[in-house]
Protein backbone atom coordinates (compact mmCIF):
# COMPACT_ATOMS: atom_id res chain seq x y z
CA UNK A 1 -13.01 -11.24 -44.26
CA UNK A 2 -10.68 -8.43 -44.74
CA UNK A 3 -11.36 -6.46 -42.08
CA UNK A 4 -10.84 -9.32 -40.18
CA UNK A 5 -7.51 -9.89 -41.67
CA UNK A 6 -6.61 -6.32 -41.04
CA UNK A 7 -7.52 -6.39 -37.30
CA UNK A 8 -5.57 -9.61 -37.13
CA UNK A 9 -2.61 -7.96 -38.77
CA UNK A 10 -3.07 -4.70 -35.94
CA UNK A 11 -2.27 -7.34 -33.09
CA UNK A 12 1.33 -8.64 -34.57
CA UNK A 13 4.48 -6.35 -33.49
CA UNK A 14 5.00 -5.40 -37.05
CA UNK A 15 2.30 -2.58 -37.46
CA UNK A 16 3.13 0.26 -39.85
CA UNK A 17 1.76 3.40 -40.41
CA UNK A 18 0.67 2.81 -43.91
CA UNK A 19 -1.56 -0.10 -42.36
CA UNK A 20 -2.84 2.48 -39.76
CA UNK A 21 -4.25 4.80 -42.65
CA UNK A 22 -5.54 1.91 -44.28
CA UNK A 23 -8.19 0.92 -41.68
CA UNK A 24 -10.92 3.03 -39.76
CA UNK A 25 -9.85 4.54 -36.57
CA UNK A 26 -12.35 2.75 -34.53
CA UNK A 27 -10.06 -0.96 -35.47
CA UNK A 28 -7.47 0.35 -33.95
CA UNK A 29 -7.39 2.95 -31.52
CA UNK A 30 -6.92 0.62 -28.83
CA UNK A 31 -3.67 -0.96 -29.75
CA UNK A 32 -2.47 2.73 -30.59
CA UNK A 33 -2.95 3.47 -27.38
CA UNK A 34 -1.72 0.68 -25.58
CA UNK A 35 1.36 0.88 -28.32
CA UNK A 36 1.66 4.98 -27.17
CA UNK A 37 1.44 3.63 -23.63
CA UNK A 38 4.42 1.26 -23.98
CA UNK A 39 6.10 3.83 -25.59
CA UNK A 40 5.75 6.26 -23.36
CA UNK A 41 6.53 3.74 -20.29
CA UNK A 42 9.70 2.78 -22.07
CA UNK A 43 11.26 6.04 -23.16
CA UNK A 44 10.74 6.65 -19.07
CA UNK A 45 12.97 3.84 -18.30
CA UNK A 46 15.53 4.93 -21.01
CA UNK A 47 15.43 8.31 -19.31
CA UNK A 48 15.72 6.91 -15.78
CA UNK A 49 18.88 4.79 -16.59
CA UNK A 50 20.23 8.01 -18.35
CA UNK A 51 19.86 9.62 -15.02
CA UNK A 52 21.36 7.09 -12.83
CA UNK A 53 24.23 6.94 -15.02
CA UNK A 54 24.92 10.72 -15.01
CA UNK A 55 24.65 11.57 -11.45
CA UNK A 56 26.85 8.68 -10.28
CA UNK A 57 29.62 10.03 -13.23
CA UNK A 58 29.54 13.47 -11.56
CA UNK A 59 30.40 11.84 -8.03
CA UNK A 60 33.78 12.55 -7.24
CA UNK A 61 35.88 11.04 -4.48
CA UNK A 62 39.67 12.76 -3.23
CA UNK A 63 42.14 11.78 -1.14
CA UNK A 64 42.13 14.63 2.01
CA UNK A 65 44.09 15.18 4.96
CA UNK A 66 41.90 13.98 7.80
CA UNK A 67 41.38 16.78 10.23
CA UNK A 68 41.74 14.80 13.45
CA UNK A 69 45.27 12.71 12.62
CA UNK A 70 47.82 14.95 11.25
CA UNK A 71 49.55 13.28 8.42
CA UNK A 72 46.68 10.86 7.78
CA UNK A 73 44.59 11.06 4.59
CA UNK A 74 41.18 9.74 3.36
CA UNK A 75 38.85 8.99 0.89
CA UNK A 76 36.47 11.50 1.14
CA UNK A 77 33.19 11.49 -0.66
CA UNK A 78 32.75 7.75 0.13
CA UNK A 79 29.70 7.43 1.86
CA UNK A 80 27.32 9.90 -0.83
CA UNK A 81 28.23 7.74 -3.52
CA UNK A 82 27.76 4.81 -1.42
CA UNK A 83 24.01 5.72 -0.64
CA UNK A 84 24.06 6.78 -4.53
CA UNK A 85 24.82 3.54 -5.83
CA UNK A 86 22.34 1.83 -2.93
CA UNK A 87 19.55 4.23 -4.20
CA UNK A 88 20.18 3.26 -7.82
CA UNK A 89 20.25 -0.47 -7.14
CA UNK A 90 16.64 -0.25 -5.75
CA UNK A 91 15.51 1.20 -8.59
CA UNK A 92 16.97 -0.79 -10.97
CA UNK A 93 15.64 -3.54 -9.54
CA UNK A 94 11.91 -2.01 -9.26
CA UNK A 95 12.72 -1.50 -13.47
CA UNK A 96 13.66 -4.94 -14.04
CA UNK A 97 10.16 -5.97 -12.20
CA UNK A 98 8.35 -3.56 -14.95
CA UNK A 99 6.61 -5.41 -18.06
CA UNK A 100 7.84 -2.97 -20.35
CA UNK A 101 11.70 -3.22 -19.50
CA UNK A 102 11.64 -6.36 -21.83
CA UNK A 103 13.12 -3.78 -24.83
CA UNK A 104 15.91 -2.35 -22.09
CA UNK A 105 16.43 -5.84 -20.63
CA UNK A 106 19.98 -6.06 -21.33
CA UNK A 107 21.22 -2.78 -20.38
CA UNK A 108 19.06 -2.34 -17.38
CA UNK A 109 20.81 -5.26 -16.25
CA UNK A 110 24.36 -4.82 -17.07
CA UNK A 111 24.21 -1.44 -15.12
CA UNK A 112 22.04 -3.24 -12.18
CA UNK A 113 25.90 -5.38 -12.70
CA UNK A 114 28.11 -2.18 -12.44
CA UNK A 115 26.39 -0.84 -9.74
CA UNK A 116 26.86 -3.74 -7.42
CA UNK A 117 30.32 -4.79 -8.36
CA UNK A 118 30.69 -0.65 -7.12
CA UNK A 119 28.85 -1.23 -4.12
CA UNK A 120 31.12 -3.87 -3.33
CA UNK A 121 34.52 -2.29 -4.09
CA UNK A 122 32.52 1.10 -2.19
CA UNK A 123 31.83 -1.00 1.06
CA UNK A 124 35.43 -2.15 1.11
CA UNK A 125 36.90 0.90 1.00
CA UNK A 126 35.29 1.98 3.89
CA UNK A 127 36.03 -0.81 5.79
CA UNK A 128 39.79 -0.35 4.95
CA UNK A 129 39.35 3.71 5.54
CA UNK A 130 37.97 2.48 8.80
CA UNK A 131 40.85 0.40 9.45
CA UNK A 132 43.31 2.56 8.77
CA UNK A 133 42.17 5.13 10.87
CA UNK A 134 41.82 2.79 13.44
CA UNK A 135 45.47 1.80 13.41
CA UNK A 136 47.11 5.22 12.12
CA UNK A 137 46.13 6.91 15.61
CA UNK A 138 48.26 4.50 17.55
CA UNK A 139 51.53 4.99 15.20
């Protein structure tokens, strides 16, 4: 009966390491595994989103003369952080898909958030840079 009580204790979410020692290896080195497993899957993700987050900080975008229209200047650096932000947004969403981003839920999400209200402010600045350039050639 108590080794059944200690394998039912191995399959809650509050296993220790004291109640490792306690039992024989061969009770639980499945769930160690599949615990190292999560572990290892999550700490992935964490590292991922840590990524994302860096290279889009080290994007920079400044205002340039254009080089056709004399007098005219533009956003430059526009479209790489554009396909950036597009990049990160598919994998975000191929994170949020994963079983293990449960424990990351919340800020996998609120940067999946960021990055499209950016791909939205990204797309129309283009369109306005596009505009502009349109109209500033016939003035």
């Amino acid at each position: 009966k108590d080794k059944d009580k200690d394998k039912a204790r191995l399959i809650t979410k509050e296993l220790k390491l004291p109640d490792l020692l306690r039992l024989p290896l061969a009770y639980v080195e499945d769930q160690v595994l599949e615990l190292v497993y999560q572990a290892v899957n999550e700490h992935q993700l964490e590292q991922t989103l840590m990524k994302m987050e860096q290279d889009l900080f080290h994007m920079e975008l400044r205002v340039v003369p254009h080089q056709k229209h004399k007098g005219v200047k533009i956003v430059e650096g526009l479209q790489a952080m554009q396909e950036a932000v597009d990049d990160h947004l598919l994998t975000t969403e191929s994170l949020v898909s994963r079983p293990f981003a449960k424990t990351f839920a919340a800020e996998t999400r609120a940067w999946q958030g960021a990055l499209q209200r950016t791909a939205e402010v990204m797309d129309e600045l283009l369109f306005c840079q596009h505009r502009y350039l349109s109209v500033a050639v016939t003035f």
